[in-house]
Each structure stands twice: as structure tokens, then as C-alpha cells.
Protein backbone atom coordinates (compact mmCIF):
# COMPACT_ATOMS: atom_id res chain seq x y z
CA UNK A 1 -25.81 20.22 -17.34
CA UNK A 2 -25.82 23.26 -15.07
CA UNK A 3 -23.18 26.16 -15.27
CA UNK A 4 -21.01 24.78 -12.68
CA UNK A 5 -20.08 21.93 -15.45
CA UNK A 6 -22.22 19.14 -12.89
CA UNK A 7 -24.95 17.34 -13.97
CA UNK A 8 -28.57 18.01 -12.62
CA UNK A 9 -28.08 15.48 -9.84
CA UNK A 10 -24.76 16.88 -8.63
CA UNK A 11 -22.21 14.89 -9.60
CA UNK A 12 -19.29 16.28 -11.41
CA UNK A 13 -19.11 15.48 -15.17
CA UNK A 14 -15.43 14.14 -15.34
CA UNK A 15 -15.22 13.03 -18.56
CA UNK A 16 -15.78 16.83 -19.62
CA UNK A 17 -12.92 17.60 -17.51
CA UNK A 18 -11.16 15.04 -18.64
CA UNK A 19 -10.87 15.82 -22.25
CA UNK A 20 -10.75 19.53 -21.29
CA UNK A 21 -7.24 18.95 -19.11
CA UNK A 22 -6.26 16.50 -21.94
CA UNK A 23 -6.20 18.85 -24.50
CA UNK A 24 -4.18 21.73 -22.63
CA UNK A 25 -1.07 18.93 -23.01
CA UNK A 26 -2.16 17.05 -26.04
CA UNK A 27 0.31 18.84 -28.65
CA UNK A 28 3.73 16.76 -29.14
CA UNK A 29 6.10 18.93 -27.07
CA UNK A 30 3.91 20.24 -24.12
CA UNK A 31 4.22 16.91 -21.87
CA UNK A 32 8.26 16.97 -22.80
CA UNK A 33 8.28 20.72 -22.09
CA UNK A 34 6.67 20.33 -18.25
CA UNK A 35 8.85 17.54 -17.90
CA UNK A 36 12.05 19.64 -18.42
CA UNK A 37 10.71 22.34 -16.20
CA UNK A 38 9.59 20.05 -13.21
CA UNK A 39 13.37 18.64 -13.30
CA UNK A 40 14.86 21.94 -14.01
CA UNK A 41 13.13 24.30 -12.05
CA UNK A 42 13.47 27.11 -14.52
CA UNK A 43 15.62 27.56 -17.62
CA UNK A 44 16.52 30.20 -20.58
CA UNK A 45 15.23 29.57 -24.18
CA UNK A 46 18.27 28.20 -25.60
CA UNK A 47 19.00 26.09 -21.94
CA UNK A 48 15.93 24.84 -22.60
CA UNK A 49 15.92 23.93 -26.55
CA UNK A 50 19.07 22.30 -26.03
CA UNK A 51 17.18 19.77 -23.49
CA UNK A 52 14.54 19.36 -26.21
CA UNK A 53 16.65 19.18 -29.16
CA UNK A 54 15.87 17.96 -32.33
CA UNK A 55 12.82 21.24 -31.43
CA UNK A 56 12.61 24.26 -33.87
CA UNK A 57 13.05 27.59 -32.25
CA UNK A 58 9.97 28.37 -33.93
CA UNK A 59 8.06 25.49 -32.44
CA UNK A 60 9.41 26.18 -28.85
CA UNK A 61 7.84 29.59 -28.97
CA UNK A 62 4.83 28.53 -30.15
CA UNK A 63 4.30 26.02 -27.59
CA UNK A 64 5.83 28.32 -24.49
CA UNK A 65 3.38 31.13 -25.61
CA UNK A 66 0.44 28.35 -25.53
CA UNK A 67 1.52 27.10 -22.30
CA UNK A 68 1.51 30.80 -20.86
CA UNK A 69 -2.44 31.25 -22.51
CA UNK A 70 -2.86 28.17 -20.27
CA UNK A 71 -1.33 29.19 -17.24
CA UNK A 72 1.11 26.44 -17.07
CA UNK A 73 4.07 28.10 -17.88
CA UNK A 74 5.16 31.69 -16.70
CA UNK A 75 8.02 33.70 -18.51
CA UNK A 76 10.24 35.60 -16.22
CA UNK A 77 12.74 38.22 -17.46
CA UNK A 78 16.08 38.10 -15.85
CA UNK A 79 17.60 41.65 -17.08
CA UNK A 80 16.62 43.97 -19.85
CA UNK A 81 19.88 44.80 -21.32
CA UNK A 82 20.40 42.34 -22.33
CA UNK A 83 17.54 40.76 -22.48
CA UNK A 84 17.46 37.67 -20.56
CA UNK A 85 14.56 35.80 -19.82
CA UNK A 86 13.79 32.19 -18.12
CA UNK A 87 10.57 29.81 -18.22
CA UNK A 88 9.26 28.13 -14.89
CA UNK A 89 6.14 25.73 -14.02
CA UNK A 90 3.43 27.71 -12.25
CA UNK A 91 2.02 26.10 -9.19
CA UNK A 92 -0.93 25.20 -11.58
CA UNK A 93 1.92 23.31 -13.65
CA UNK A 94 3.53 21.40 -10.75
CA UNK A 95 0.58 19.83 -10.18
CA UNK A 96 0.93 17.92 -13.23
CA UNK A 97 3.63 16.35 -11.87
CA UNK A 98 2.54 12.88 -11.08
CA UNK A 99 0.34 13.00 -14.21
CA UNK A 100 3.71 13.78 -16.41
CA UNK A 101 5.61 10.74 -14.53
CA UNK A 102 2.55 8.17 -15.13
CA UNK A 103 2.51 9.21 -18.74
CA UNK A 104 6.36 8.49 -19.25
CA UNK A 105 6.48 5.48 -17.23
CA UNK A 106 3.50 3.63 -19.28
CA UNK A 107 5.01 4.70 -22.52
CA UNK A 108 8.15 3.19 -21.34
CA UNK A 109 6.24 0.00 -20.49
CA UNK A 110 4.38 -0.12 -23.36
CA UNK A 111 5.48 1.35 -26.50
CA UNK A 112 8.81 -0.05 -26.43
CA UNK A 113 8.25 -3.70 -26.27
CA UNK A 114 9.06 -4.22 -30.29
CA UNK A 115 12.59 -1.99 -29.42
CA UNK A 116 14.58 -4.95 -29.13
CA UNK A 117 16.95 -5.91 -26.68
CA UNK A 118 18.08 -3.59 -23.76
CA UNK A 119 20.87 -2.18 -24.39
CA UNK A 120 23.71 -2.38 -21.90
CA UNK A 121 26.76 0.01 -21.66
CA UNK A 122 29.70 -1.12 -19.85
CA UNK A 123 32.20 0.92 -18.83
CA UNK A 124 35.60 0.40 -17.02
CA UNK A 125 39.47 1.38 -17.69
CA UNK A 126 40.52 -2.69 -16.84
CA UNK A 127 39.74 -3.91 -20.49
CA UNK A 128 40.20 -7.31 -19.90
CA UNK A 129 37.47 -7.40 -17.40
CA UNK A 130 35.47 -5.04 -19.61
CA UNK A 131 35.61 -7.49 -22.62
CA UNK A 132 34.96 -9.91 -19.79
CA UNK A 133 31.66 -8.63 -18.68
CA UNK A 134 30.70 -7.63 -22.30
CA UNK A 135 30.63 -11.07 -22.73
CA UNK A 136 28.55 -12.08 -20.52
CA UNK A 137 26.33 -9.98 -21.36
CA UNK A 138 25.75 -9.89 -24.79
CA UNK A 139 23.86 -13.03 -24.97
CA UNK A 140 20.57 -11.28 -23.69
CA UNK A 141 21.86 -6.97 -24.50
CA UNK A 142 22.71 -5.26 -26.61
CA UNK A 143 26.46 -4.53 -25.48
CA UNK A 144 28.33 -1.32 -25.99
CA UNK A 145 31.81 -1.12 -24.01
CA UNK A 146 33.73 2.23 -22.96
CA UNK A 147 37.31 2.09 -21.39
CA UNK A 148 37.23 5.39 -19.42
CA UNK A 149 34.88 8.28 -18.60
CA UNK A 150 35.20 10.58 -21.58
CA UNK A 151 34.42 7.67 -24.27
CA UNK A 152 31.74 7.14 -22.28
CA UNK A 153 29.78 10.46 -22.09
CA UNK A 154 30.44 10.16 -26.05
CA UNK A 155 28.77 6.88 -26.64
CA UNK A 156 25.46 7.25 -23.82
CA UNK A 157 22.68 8.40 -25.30
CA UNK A 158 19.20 8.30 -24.94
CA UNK A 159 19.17 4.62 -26.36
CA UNK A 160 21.06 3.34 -23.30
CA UNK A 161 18.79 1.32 -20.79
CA UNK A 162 21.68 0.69 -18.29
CA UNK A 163 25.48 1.50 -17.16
CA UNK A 164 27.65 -0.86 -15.38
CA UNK A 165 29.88 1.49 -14.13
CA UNK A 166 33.69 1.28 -12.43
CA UNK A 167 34.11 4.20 -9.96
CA UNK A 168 37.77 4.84 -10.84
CA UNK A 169 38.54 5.60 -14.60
CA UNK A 170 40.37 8.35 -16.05
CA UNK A 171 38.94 11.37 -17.49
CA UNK A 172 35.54 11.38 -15.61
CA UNK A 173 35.43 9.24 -13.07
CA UNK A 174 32.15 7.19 -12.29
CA UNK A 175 31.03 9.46 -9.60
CA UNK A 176 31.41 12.34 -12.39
CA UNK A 177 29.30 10.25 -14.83
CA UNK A 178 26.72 9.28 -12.40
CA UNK A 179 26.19 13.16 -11.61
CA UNK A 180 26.45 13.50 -15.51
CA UNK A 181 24.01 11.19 -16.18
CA UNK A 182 21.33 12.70 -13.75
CA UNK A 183 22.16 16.64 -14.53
CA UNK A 184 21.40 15.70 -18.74
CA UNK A 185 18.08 13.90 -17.69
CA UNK A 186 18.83 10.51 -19.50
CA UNK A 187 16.51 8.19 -17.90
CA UNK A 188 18.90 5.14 -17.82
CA UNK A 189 19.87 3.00 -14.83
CA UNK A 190 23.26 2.67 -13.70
CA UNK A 191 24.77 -0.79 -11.79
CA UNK A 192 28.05 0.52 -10.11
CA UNK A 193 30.63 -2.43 -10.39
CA UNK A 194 34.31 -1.22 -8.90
CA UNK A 195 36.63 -2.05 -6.63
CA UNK A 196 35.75 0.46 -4.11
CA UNK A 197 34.43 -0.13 -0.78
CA UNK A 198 31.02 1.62 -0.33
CA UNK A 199 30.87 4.09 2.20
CA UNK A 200 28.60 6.80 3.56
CA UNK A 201 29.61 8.60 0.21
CA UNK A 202 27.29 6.77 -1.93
CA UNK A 203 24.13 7.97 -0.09
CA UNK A 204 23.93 10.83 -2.93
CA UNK A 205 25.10 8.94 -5.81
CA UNK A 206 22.09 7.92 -7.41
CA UNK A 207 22.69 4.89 -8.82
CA UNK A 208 20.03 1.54 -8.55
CA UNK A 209 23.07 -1.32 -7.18
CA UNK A 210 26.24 -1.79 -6.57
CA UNK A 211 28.27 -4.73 -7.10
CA UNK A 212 32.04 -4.67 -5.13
CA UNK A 213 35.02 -6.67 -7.44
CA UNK A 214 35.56 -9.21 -8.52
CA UNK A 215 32.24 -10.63 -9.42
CA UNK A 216 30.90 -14.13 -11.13
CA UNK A 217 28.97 -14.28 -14.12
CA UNK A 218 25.50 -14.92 -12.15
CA UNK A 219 25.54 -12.27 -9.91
CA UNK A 220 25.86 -9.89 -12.52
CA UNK A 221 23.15 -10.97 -14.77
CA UNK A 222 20.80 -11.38 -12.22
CA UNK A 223 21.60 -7.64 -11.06
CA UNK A 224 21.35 -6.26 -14.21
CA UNK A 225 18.55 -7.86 -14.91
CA UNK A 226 16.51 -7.38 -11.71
CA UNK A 227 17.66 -3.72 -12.20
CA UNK A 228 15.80 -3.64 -15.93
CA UNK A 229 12.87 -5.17 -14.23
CA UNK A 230 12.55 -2.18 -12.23
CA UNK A 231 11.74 -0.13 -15.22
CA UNK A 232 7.67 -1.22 -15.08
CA UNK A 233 7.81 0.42 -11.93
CA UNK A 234 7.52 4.42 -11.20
CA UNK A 235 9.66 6.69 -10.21
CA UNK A 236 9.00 6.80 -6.50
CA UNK A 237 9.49 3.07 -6.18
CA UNK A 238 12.42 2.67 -8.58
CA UNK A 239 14.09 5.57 -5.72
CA UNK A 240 13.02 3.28 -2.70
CA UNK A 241 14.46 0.46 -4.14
CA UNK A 242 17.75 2.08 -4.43
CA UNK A 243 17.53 3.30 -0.98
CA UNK A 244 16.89 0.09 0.28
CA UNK A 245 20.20 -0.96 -1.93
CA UNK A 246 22.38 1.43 0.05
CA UNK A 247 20.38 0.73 3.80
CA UNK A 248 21.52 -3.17 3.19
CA UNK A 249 25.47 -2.19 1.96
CA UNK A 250 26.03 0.58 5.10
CA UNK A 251 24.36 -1.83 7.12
CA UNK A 252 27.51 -3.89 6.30
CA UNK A 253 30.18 -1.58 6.46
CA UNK A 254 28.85 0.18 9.42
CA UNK A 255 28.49 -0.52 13.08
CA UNK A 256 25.30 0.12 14.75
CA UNK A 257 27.03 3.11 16.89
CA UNK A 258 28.48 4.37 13.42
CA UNK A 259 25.21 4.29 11.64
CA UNK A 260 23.12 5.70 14.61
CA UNK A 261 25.73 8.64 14.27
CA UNK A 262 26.28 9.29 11.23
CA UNK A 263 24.00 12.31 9.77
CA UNK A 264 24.01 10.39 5.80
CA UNK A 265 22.67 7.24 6.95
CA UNK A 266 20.15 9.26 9.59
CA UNK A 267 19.27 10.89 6.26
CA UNK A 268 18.90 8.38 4.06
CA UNK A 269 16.89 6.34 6.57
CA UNK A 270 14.71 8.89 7.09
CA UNK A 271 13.56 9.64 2.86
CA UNK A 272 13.66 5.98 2.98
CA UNK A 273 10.53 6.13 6.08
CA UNK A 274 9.45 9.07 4.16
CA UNK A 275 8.31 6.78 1.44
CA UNK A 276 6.97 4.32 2.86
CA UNK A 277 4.62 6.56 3.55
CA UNK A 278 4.28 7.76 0.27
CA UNK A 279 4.24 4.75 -2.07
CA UNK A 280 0.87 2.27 -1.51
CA UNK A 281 2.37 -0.87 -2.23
CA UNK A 282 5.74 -2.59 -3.77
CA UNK A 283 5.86 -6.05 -4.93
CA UNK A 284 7.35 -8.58 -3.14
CA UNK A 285 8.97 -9.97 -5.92
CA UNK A 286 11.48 -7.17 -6.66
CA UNK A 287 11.87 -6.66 -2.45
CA UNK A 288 13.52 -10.20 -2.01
CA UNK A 289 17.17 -9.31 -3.73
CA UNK A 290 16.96 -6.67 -0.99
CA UNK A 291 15.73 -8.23 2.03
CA UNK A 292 17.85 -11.33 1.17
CA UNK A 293 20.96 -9.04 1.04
CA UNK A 294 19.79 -7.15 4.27
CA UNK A 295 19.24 -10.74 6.13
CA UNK A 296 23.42 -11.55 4.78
């Protein structure tokens, strides 16, 4: 092995730098710590220890001074009197990125297969068709019910795979919640089910489908379902399949002089191209809900 860390015929000796980068993220909290920040951007000490609660103060330093030694995290202070300080990625840190996101989705594939069923969280203020769906689903899920927006931000916690979600409840509404959801990081996916006519509204609502009232019984396990199925996949793909979602529903309630005007669906068209480009392959099998929907 020469100083350069490559063997004497040149190549590069990987598996040194393998277990090398390994170990700068092999203590319990520095993967969930450079997850936080690559959502967040950059966040305070306690901002930050509430995202990574139940975390020790004591352990949080530890492992932000670590990370600093390494050069993945940099400390930034905001004022001295008082003293205010936040905790950002460096561009050496963003680069772990896609690393991060593989580690989290195979985890999710793989070390929760003994968890049980999925469990399910419907929400809507119309109880009867609440108790309705609940039914349906609890066959397969594991079923918890909410009858407006504030019960629900009570009962959704990390535990919940999945929201079927009315738009219009009191307290929150399910726009609110959707935006709740996403700003607190819980990795769930949300089926809107409502009344409500989509419109060019929902192209930042990030939710994965959306079902318009009334429904059958079918329809709704099979979207809830295919939705679930969708966890095995990563991020990027899991996005472009809820693009593709919204393409097929404006397509429907849009003209093609309204869409080709319209700067939301120009936008969402375009992150949709965007990747394309990106993502090497998707599987058929979760593209034909979509492309049948988009041939309707």
C-alpha cells in the first residue's frame, strides 16, 4: 500500500475507505443528526433536541462536537448576548445525502417486517363515514380514527404508516395537517379522501393520492394499499409517483389551454421531467394505477 491509500498497482483500496467513512457515522445518533440537518437546513440546540427527542443534552453535545472534529457539522453563532448559536451540514455533510436516504429506506424495508400490521389513521369530521372506512380497513391495519384536525395531530405519531385524510375538518384542516405532517418530519404517507374538487392548489400539498367522495370499499383498499407498497421504494421515486398522481387529476379538471397556462401545472410538469432524468428506472408494476388513471 503506498501513501496515497492505493495499492501498488493503482487501484484504490475501497474497502479501507469504506470502513474509514463508515465509522465517521457509525455512533447511534450521527445518521439521525445529518438527517435532521439535510431537512432542516440549520437549527438551534434545543430546535434541534426537540427533533431528536428521547436524546440527552449531554449526548447531543457530544455527538455535535464529534461531528465538527469530522467536518460534517459546523456551529454557527447567531448573537453573543445572548448567546445564540445554530448547527448546519457542511458541503462535506450534504454529500451524505443520498447515503443517509438509502440507509433509512432499507431499514424501513427490512427491519420492520416482524412490526405487524400497518397502521392506518383515518381522519374525517363525518363520523359515520369515518366508522365506515375504519371498517373497511381494519381487516388488513391497524385502524386508529380521528374526527377533526386537532385529535388528530394528538394521536399521529411516529408509529403511523398512513393518513386518509378529509380536507375540510375543524380545528386544522387537512391542508394544515398535511403541512404539519411534513414540517415535524414524520415519514408517513397521507391518501387525501374529501369532498373537494382538486385543483391547481394541490400541486404543493404533498400528499401520495387522492380519492374525491364518495368512494366504494375497493377503491380504497387498493389505494391504500398500492400507496404502502410504495414504501420499498426511495424517496425520489415515492415523489414522482405523487407527481404523476396530480399530472393524471389536473389533466381531468383542466383543459389543455388551462394547463398550458397555468404556471403550477408548467411547474409541476417540469420537476416531474426533472426526474425522469434523475431516477434510473421505476417499476412498471406500481406505474399502471397511474397510467390507467391518466388513459380515463
Amino acid at each position: 500500500m503506498t501513501r496515497s491509500g492505493r495499492s501498488s498497482d493503482g487501484s484504490a483500496d475501497e474497502n479501507t475507505y469504506l470502513a474509514e467513512a463508515a465509522s465517521l457515522i457509525s455512533k447511534k445518533w450521527y445518521p439521525v443528526i445529518i438527517r435532521v440537518l439535510l431537512d432542516a437546513g440549520s437549527l438551534g440546540f434545543n430546535d434541534l433536541q426537540t427533533r431528536l427527542e428521547p436524546i440527552s443534552a449531554k449526548v447531543l453535545t457530544d455527538a455535535l462536537d464529534e461531528l465538527q472534529e469530522t467536518d460534517l457539522v459546523e456551529r454557527r453563532v447567531i448573537s453573543e448576548s445572548p448567546l445564540r448559536v445554530e448547527y448546519s451540514l457542511t458541503s462535506r455533510g450534504e454529500e451524505l445525502q443520498a447515503t443517509i436516504q438509502s440507509l433509512a429506506d432499507w431499514g424501513e424495508r427490512h427491519l420492520a417486517e416482524d412490526a405487524g400490521p400497518p397502521t392506518v389513521l383515518v381522519a374525517d369530521d363525518d363520523r359515520r363515514l369515518a366508522e365506515m372506512h375504519t371498517e373497511w380497513l381494519e381487516r388488513d391495519y391497524d385502524v386508529r380514527v380521528a374526527y377533526d384536525g386537532d385529535e388528530t395531530v394528538k394521536i399521529l405519531d411516529g408509529d403511523v404508516d398512513l393518513v386518509v385524510l378529509d380536507r375540510r375538518m375543524p380545528g386544522l384542516s387537512g391542508d394544515e395537517l398535511v403541512e404539519w405532517i411534513r414540517r415535524n418530519n414524520l415519514d408517513c404517507r397521507i391518501v387525501v379522501l374529501t369532498s373537494q374538487d382538486p385543483d391547481t392548489d394541490i400541486v404543493d400539498l404533498e400528499f401520495d393520492e387522492y380519492l374525491t367522495k364518495p368512494t366504494d370499499k375497493s377503491k380504497i383498499l387498493d389505494v391504500v394499499d398500492t400507496v404502502l407498497d410504495r414504501r420499498e421504494h426511495g424517496a425520489l421515486v415515492r415523489e414522482y409517483l405523487a407527481l404523476r398522481s396530480k399530472q393524471a387529476l389536473l389533466k381531468t379538471e383542466l383543459g389543455y389551454e388551462d394547463r398550458d397556462e397555468n404556471e403550477e401545472y408548467r411547474r409541476l410538469v417540469t420537476r416531474i421531467e426533472e426526474l425522469e432524468t434523475e431516477i434510473d428506472e421505476v417499476p412498471e408494476s406500481v406505474l399502471r394505477p397511474i397510467v390507467t388513471e391518466d388513459a380515463s
